[in-house]
C-alpha atoms as a PDB file:
ATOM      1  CA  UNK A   1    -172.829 -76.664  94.256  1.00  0.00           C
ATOM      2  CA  UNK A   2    -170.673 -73.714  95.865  1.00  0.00           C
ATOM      3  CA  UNK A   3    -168.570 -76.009  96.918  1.00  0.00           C
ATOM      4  CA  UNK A   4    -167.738 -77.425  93.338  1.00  0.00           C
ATOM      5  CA  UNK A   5    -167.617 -74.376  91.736  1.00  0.00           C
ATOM      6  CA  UNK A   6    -164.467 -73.307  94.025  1.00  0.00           C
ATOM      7  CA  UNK A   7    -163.208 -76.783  93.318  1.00  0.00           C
ATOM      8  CA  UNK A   8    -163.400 -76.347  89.486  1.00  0.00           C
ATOM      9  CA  UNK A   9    -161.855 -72.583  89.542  1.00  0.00           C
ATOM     10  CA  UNK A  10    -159.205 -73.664  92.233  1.00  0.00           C
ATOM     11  CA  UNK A  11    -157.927 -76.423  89.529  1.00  0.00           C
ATOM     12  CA  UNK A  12    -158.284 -73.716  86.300  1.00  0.00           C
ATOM     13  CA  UNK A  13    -155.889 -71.634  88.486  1.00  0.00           C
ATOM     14  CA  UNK A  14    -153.608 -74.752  89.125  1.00  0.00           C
ATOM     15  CA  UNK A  15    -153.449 -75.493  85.403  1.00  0.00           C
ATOM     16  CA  UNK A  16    -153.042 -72.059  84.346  1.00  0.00           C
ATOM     17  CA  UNK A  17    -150.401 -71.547  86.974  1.00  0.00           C
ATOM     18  CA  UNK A  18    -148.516 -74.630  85.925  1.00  0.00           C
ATOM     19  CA  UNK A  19    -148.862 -73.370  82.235  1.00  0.00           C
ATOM     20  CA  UNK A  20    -147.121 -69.550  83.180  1.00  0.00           C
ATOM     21  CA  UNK A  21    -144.249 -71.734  84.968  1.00  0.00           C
ATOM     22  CA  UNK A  22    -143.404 -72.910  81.374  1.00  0.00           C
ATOM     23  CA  UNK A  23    -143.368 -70.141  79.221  1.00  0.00           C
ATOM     24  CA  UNK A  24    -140.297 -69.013  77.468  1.00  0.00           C
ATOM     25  CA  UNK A  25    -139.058 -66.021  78.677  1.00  0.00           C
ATOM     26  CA  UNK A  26    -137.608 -63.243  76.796  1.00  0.00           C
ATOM     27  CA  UNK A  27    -133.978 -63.545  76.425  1.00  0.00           C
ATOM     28  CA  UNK A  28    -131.475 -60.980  77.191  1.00  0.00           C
ATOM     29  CA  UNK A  29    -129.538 -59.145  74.133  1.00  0.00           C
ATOM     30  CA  UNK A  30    -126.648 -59.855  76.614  1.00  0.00           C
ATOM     31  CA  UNK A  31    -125.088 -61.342  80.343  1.00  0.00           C
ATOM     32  CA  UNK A  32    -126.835 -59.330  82.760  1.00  0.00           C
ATOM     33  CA  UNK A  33    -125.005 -59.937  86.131  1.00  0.00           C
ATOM     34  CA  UNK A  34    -127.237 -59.268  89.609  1.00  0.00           C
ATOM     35  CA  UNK A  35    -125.832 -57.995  92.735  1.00  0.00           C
ATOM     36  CA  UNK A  36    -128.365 -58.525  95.323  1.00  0.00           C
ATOM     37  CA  UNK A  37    -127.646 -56.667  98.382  1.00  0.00           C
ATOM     38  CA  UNK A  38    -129.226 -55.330 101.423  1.00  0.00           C
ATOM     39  CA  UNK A  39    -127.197 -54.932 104.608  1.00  0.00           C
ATOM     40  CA  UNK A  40    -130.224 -55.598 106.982  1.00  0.00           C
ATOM     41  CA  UNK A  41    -130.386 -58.872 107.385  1.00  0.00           C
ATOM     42  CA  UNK A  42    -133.860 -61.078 106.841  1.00  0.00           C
ATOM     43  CA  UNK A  43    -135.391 -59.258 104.636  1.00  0.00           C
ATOM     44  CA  UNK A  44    -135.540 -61.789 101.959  1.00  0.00           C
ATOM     45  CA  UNK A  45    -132.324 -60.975  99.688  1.00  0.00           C
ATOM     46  CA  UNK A  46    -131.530 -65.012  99.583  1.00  0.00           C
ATOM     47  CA  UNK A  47    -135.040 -66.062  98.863  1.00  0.00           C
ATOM     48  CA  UNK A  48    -135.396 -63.403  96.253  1.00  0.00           C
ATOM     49  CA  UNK A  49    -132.358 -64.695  94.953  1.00  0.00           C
ATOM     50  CA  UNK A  50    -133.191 -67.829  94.445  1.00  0.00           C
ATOM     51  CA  UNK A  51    -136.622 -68.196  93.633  1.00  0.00           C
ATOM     52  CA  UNK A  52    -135.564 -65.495  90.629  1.00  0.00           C
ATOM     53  CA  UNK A  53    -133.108 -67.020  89.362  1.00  0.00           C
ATOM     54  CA  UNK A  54    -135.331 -70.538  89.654  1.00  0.00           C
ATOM     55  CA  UNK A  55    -137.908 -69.058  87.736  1.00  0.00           C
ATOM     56  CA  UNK A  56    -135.674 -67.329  84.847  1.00  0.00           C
ATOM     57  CA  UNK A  57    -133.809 -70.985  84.378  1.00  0.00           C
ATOM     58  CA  UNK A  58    -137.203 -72.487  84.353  1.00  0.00           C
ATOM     59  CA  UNK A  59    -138.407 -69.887  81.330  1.00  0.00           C
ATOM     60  CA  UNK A  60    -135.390 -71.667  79.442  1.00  0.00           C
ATOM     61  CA  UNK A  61    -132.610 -68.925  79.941  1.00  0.00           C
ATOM     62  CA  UNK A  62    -129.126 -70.074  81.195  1.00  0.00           C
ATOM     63  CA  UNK A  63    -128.472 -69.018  84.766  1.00  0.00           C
ATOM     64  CA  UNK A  64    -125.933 -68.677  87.319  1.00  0.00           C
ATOM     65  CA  UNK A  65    -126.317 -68.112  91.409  1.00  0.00           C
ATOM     66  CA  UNK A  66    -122.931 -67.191  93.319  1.00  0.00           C
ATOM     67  CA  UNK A  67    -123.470 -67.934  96.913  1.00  0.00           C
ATOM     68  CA  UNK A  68    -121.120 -64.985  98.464  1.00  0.00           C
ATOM     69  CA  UNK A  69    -123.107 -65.279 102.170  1.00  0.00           C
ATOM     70  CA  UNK A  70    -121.098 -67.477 104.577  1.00  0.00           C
ATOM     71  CA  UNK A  71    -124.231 -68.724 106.009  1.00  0.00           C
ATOM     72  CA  UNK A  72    -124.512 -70.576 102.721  1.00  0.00           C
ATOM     73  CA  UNK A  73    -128.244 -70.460 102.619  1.00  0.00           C
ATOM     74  CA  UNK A  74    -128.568 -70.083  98.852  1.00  0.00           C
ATOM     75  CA  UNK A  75    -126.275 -72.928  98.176  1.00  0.00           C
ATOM     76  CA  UNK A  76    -129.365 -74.843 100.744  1.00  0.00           C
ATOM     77  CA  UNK A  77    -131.958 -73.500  99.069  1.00  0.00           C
ATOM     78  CA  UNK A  78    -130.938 -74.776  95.788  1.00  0.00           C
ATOM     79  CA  UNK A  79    -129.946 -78.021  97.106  1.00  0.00           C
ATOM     80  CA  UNK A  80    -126.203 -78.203  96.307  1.00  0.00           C
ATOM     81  CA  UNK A  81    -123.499 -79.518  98.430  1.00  0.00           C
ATOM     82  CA  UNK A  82    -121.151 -76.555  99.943  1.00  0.00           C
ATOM     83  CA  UNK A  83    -120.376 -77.868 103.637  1.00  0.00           C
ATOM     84  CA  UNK A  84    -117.277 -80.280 102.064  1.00  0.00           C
ATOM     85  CA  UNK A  85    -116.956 -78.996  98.916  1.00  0.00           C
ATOM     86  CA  UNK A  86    -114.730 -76.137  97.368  1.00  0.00           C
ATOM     87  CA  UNK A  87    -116.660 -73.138  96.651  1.00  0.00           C
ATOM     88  CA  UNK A  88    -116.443 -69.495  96.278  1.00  0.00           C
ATOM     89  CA  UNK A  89    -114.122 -68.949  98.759  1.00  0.00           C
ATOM     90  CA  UNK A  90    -111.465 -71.004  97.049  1.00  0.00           C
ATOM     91  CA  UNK A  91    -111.849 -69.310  94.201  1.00  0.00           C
ATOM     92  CA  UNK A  92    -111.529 -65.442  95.836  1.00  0.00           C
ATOM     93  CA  UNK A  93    -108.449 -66.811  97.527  1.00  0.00           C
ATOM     94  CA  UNK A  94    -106.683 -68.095  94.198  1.00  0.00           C
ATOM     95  CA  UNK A  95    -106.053 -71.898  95.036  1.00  0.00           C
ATOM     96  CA  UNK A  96    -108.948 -73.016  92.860  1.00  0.00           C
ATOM     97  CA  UNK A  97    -110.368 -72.135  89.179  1.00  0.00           C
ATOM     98  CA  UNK A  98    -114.337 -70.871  89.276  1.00  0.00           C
ATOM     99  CA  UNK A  99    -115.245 -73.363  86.654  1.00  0.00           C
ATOM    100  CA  UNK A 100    -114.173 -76.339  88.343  1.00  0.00           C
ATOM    101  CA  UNK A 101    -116.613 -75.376  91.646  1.00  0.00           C
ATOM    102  CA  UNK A 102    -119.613 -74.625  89.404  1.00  0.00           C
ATOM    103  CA  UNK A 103    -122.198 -77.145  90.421  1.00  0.00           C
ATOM    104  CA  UNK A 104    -125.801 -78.100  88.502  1.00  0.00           C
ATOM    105  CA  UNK A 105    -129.220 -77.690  90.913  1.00  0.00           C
ATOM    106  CA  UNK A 106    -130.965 -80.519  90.560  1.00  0.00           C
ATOM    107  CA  UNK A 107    -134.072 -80.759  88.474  1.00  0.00           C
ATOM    108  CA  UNK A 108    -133.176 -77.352  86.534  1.00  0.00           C
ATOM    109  CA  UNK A 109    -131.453 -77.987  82.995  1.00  0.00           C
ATOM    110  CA  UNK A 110    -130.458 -74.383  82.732  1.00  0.00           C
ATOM    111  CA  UNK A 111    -129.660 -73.290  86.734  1.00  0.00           C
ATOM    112  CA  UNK A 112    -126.334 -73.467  88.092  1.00  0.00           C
ATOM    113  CA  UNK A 113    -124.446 -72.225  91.422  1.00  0.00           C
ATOM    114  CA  UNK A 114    -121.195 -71.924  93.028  1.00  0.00           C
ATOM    115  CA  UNK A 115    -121.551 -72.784  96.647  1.00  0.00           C
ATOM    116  CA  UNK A 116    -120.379 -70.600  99.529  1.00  0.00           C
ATOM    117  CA  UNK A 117    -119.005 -72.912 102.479  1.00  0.00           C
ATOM    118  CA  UNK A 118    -117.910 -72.146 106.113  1.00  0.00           C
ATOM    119  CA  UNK A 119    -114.253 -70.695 105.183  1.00  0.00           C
ATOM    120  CA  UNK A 120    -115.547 -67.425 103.525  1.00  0.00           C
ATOM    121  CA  UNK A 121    -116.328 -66.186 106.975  1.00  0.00           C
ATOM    122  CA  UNK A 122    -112.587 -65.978 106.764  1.00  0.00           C
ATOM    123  CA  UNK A 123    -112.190 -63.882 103.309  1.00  0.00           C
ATOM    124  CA  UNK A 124    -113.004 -60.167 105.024  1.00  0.00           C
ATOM    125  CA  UNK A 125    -109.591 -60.793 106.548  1.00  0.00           C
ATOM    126  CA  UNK A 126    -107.933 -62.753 104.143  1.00  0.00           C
ATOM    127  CA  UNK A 127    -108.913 -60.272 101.093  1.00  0.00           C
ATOM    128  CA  UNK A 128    -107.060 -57.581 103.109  1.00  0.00           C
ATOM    129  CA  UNK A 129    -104.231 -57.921 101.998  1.00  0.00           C
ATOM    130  CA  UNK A 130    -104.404 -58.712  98.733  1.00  0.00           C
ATOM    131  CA  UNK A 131    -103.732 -57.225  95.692  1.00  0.00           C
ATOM    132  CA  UNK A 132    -107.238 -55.536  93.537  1.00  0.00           C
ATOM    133  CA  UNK A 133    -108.591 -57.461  96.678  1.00  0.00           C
ATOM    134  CA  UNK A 134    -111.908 -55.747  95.447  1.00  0.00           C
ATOM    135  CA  UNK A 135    -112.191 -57.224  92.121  1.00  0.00           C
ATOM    136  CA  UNK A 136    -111.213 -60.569  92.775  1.00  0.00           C
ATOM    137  CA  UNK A 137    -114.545 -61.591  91.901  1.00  0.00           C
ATOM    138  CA  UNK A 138    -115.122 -59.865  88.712  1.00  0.00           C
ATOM    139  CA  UNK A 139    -112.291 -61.363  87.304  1.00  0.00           C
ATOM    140  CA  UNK A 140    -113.216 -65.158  88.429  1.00  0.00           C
ATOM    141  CA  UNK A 141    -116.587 -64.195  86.549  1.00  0.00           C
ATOM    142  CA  UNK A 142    -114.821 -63.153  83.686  1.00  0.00           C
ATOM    143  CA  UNK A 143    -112.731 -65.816  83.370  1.00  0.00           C
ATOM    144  CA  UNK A 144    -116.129 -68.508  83.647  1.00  0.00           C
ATOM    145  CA  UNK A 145    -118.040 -65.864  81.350  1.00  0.00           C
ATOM    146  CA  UNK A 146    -115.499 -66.059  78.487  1.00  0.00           C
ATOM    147  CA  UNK A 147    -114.716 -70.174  78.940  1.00  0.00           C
ATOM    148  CA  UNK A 148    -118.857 -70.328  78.290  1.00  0.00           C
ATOM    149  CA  UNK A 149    -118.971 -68.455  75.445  1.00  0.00           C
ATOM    150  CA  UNK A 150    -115.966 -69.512  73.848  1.00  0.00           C
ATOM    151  CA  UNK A 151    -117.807 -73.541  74.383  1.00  0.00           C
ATOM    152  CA  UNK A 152    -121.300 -72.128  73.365  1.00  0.00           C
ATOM    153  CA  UNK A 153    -122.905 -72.471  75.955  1.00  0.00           C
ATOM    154  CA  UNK A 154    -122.973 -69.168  77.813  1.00  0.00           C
ATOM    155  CA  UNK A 155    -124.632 -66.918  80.934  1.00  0.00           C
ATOM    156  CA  UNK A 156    -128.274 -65.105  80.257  1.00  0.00           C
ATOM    157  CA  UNK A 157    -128.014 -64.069  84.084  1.00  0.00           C
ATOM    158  CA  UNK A 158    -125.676 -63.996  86.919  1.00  0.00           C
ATOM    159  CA  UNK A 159    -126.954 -63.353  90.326  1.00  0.00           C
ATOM    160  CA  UNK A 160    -124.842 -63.195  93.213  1.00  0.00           C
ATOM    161  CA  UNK A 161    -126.247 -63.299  96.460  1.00  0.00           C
ATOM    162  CA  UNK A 162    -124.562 -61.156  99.188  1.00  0.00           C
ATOM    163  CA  UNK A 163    -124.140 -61.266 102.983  1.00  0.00           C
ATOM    164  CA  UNK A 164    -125.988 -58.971 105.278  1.00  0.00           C
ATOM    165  CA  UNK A 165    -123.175 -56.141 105.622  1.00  0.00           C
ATOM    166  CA  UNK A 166    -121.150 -53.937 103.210  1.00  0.00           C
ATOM    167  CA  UNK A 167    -117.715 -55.241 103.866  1.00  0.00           C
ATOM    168  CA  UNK A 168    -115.616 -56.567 101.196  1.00  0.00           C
ATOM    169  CA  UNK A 169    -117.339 -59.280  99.776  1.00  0.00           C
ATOM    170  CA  UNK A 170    -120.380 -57.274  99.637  1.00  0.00           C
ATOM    171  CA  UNK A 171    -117.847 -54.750  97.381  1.00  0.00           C
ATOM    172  CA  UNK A 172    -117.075 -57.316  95.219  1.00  0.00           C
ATOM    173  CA  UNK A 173    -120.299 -58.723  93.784  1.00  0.00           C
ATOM    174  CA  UNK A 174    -121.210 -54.543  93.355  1.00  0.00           C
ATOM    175  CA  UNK A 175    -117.847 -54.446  91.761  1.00  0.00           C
ATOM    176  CA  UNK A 176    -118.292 -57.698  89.705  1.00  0.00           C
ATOM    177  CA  UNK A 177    -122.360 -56.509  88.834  1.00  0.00           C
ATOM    178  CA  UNK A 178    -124.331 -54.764  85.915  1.00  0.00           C
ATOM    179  CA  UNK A 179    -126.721 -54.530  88.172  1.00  0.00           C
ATOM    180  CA  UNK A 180    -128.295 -53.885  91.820  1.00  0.00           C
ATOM    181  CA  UNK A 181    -131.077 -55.444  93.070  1.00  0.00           C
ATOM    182  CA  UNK A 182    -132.673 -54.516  96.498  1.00  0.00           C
ATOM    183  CA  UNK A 183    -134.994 -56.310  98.215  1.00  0.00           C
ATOM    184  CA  UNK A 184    -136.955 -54.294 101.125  1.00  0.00           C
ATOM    185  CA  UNK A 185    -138.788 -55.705 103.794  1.00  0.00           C
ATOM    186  CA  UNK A 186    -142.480 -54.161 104.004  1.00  0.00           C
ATOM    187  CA  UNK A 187    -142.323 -53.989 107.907  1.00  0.00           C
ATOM    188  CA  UNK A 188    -140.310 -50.848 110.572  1.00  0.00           C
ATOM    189  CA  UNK A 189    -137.107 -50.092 110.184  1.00  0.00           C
ATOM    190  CA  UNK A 190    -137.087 -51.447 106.601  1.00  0.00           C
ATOM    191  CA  UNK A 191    -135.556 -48.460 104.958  1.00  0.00           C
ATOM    192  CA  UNK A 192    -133.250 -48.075 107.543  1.00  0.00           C
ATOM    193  CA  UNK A 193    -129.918 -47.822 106.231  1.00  0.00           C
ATOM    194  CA  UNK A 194    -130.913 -47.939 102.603  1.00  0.00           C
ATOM    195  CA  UNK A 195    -129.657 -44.614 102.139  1.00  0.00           C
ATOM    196  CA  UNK A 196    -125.633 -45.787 103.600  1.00  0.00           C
ATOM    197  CA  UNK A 197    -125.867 -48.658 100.744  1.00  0.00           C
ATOM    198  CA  UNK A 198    -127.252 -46.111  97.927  1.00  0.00           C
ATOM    199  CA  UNK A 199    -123.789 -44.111  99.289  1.00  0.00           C
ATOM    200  CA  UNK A 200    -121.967 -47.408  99.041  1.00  0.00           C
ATOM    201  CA  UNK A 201    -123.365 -48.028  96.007  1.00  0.00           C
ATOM    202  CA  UNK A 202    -121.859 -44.263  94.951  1.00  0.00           C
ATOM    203  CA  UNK A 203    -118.912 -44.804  95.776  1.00  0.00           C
ATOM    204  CA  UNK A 204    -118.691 -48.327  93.691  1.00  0.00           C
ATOM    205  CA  UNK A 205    -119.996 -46.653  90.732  1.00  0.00           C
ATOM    206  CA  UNK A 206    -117.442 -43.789  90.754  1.00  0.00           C
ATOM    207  CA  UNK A 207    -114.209 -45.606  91.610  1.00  0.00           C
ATOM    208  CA  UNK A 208    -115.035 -49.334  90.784  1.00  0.00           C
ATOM    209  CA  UNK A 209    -117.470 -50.192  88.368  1.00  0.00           C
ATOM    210  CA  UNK A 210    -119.136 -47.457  86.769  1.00  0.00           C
ATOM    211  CA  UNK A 211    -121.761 -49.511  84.218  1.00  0.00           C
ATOM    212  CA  UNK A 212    -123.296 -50.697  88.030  1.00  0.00           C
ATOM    213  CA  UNK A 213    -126.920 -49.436  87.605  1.00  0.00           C
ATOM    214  CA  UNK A 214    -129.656 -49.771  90.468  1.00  0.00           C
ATOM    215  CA  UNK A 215    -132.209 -51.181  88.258  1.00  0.00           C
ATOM    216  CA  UNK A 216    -134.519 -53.554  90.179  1.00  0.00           C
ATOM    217  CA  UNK A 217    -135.947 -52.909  94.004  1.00  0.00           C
ATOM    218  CA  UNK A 218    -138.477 -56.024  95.322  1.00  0.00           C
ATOM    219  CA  UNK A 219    -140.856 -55.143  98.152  1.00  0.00           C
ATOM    220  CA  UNK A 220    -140.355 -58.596 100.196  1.00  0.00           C
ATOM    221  CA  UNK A 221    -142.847 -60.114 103.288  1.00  0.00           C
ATOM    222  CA  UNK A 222    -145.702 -57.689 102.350  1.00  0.00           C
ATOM    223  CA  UNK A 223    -148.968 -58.250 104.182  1.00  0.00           C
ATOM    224  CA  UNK A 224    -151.620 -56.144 102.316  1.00  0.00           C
ATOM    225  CA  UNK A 225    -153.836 -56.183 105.258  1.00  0.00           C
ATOM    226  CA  UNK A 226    -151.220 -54.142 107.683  1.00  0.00           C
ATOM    227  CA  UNK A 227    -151.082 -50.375 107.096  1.00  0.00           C
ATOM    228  CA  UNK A 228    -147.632 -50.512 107.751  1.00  0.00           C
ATOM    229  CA  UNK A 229    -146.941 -52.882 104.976  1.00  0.00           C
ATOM    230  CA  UNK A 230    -148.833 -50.244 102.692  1.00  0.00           C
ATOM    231  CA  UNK A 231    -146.945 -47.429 104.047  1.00  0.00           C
ATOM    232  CA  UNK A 232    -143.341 -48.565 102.977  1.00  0.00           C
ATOM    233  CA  UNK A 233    -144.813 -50.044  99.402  1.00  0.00           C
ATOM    234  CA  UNK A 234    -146.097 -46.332  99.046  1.00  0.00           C
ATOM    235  CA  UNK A 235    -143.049 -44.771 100.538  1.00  0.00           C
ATOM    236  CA  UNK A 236    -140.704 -46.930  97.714  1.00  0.00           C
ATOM    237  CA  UNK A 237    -142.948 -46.165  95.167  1.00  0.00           C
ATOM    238  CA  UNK A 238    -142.813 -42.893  95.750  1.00  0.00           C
ATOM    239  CA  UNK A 239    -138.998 -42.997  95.634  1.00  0.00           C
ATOM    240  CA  UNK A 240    -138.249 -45.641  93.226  1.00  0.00           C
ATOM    241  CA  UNK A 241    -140.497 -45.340  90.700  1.00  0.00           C
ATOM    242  CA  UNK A 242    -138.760 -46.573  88.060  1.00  0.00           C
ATOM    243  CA  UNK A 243    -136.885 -48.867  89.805  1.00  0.00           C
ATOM    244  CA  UNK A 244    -139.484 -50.628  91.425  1.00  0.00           C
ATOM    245  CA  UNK A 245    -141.218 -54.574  90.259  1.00  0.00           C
ATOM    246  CA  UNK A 246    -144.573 -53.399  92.107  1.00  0.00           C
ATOM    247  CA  UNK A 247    -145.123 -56.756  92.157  1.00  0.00           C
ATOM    248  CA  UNK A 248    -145.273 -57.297  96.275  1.00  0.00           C
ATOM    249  CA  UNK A 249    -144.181 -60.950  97.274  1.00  0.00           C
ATOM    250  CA  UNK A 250    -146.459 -62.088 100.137  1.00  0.00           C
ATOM    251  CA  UNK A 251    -145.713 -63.378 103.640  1.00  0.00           C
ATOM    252  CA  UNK A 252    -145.985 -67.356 103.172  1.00  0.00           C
ATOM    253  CA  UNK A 253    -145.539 -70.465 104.903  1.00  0.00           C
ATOM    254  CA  UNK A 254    -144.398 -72.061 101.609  1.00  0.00           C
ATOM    255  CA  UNK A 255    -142.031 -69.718 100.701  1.00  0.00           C
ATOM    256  CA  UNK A 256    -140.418 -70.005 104.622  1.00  0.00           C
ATOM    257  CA  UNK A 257    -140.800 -73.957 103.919  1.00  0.00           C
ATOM    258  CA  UNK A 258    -139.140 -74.508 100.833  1.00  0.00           C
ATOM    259  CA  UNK A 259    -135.853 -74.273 101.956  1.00  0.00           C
ATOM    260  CA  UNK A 260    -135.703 -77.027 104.637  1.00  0.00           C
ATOM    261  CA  UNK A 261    -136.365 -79.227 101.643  1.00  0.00           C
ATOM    262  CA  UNK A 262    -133.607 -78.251  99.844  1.00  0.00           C
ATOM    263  CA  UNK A 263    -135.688 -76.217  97.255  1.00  0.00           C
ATOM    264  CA  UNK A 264    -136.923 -73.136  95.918  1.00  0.00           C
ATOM    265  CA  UNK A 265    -141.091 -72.455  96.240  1.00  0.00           C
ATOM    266  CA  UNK A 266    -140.671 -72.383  92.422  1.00  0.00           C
ATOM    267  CA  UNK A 267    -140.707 -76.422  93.350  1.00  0.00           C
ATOM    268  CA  UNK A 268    -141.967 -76.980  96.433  1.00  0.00           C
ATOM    269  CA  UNK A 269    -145.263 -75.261  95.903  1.00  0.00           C
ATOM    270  CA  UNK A 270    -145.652 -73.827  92.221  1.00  0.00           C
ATOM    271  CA  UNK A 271    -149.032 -72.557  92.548  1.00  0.00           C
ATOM    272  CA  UNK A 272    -148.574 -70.693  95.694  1.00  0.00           C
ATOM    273  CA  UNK A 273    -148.792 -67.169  95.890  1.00  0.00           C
ATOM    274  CA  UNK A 274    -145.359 -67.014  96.287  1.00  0.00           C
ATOM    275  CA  UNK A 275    -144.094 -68.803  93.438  1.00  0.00           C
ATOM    276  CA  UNK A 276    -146.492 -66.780  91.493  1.00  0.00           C
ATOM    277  CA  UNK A 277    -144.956 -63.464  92.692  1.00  0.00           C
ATOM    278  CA  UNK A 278    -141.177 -64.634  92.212  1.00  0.00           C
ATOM    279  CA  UNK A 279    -142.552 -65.930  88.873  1.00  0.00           C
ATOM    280  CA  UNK A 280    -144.260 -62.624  87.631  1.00  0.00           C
ATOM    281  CA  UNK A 281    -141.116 -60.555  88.935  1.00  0.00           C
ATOM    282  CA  UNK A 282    -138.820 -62.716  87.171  1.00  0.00           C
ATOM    283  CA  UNK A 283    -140.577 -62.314  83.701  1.00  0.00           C
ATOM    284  CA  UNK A 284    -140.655 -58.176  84.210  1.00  0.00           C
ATOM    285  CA  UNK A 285    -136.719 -58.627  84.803  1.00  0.00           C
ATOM    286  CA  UNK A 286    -136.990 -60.659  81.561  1.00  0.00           C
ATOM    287  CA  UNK A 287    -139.135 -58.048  79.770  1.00  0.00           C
ATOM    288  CA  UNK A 288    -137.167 -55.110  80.401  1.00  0.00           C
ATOM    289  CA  UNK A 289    -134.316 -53.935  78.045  1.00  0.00           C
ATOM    290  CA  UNK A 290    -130.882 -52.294  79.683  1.00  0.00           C
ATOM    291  CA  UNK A 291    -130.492 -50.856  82.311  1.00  0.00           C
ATOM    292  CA  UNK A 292    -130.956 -47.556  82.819  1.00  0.00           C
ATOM    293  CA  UNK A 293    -129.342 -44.640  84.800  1.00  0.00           C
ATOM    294  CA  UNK A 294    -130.927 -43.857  87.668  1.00  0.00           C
ATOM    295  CA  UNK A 295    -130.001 -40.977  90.116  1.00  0.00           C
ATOM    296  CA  UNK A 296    -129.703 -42.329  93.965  1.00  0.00           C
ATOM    297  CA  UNK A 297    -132.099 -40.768  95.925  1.00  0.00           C
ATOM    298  CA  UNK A 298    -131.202 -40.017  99.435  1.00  0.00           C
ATOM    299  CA  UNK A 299    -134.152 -41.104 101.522  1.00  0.00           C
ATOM    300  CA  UNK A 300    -133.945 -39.563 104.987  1.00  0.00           C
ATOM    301  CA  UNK A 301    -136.750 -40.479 107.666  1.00  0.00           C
ATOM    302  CA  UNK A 302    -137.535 -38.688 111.079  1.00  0.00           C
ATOM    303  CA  UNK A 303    -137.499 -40.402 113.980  1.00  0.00           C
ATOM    304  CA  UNK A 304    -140.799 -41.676 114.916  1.00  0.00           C
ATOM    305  CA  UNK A 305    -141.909 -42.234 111.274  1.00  0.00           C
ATOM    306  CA  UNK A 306    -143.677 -45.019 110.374  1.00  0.00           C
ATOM    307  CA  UNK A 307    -140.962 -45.298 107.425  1.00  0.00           C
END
């Protein structure tokens, strides 16, 4: 009888779950463009990414993910071709137009991307030398913004997934944003060097782009049965208080799965914790208004600390 009962409220969860996945989600009163960065690598930025963006195309609204990481794992995750194709790079280098390298994801009406391919390990160097080399980017995005509108069909969100450092590509999605978005790992070290990309971030603001706002900070890989894990969500709450969806996404198998499939968890496993998480994060980014200014706060951590 125990048995059936779990049965029963294990398939009410499905169906509810299922039902959540299709809501409409609150549209924005205009583009808001994502830069999500973190400098440490694996801790989730191009999951986050992805499964975001997934759910906000899936609540109906129009959306865009610019694969700026040479390892090109958003363009996998999404299922798009980047290996032969022209892709971001072409466009930062001038010898292509952005609209003609935007691709659809499969089985999402409303998701798009622009694939990163093994030739933008070459644009650090090659962006050197160029002229506004550092807002080469925002003025592709422009250009595809404005050719959308113009044909009715236009952007609710742009995110643009960075690489793991804070070199020039990394400069010009922060350049290029509205928004950051930081996604921090709930294990050691985790806040590590969060306080260089707040300075980068700074710096961006005050000679670059100064409507860049840090709205948005995910706690990624959290294991709620770890103190650690509980000691950095604490820490960032205490911190980011305003800034932070305390909406922790779980340590999953699914989540780690999805991508050899060529999907987001969003697909692969919509009822999994995971999806759940990326979904309930994505409708708070949907729910809240404009930005808002918020002061960067230095976080500085003695050695030994268990962050």
């Amino acid at each position: 009888m125990t048995e059936m009962t779990d049965s029963r409220e294990t398939s009410q969860k499905t169906v509810i779950g299922v039902r959540r996945l299709k809501e409409a989600m609150a549209k924005p009163s205009r583009l808001r463009i994502f830069s999500v960065s973190n400098q440490k690598g694996g801790v989730g930025k191009t999951t986050t990414t992805v499964n975001i963006a997934a759910a906000l195309a899936m609540g109906g609204l129009r959306t865009l993910v610019i694969d700026l990481d040479p390892q090109g794992n958003a363009s996998t995750a999404l299922g798009v071709e980047h290996q032969l194709n022209e892709g971001i790079y072409e466009v930062l280098m001038g010898s292509t137009t952005i609209d003609s390298v935007v691709q659809k994801v499969a089985g999402f009406p409303h998701l798009e991307c622009i694939s990163s391919n093994t030739a933008l390990a070459q644009a650090e160097i090659n962006l050197v030398s160029m002229v506004a080399r550092e807002l080469r980017l925002k003025e592709a995005i422009a250009e595809l913004v404005t050719a959308r509108e113009s044909s009715g069909v236009g952007y609710d969100y742009i995110f643009i997934d960075c690489p793991p450092s804070l070199g020039l590509l990394t400069i010009n999605a922060l350049a290029a944003a509205q928004e950051l978005l930081i996604p921090i790992q709930c294990e050691y070290y985790a806040l590590e060097g969060l306080t260089q990309l707040l300075e980068t971030y700074s710096i961006v603001r005050k000679r670059l782009n100064a409507e860049l706002k840090l709205s948005t900070i995910v706690l990624t890989m959290f294991d709620g049965r770890t103190r650690l894990a509980n000691d950095v969500a604490e820490s960032v709450r205490s911190h980011f208080p305003n800034e932070l969806i305390d909406i922790p996404i779980p340590r999953a198998v699914r989540i780690s799965e999805a991508p050899s499939y060529g999907q987001t968890v969003m697909t692969y496993d919509p009822v999994s914790p995971g999806a759940i998480a990326y979904m309930q994060i994505a409708k708070e980014i949907s729910e809240r208004g404009k930005p808002f200014d918020s002061n960067v706060v230095s976080i500085n951590y003695k050695k030994g600390e268990s962050a």
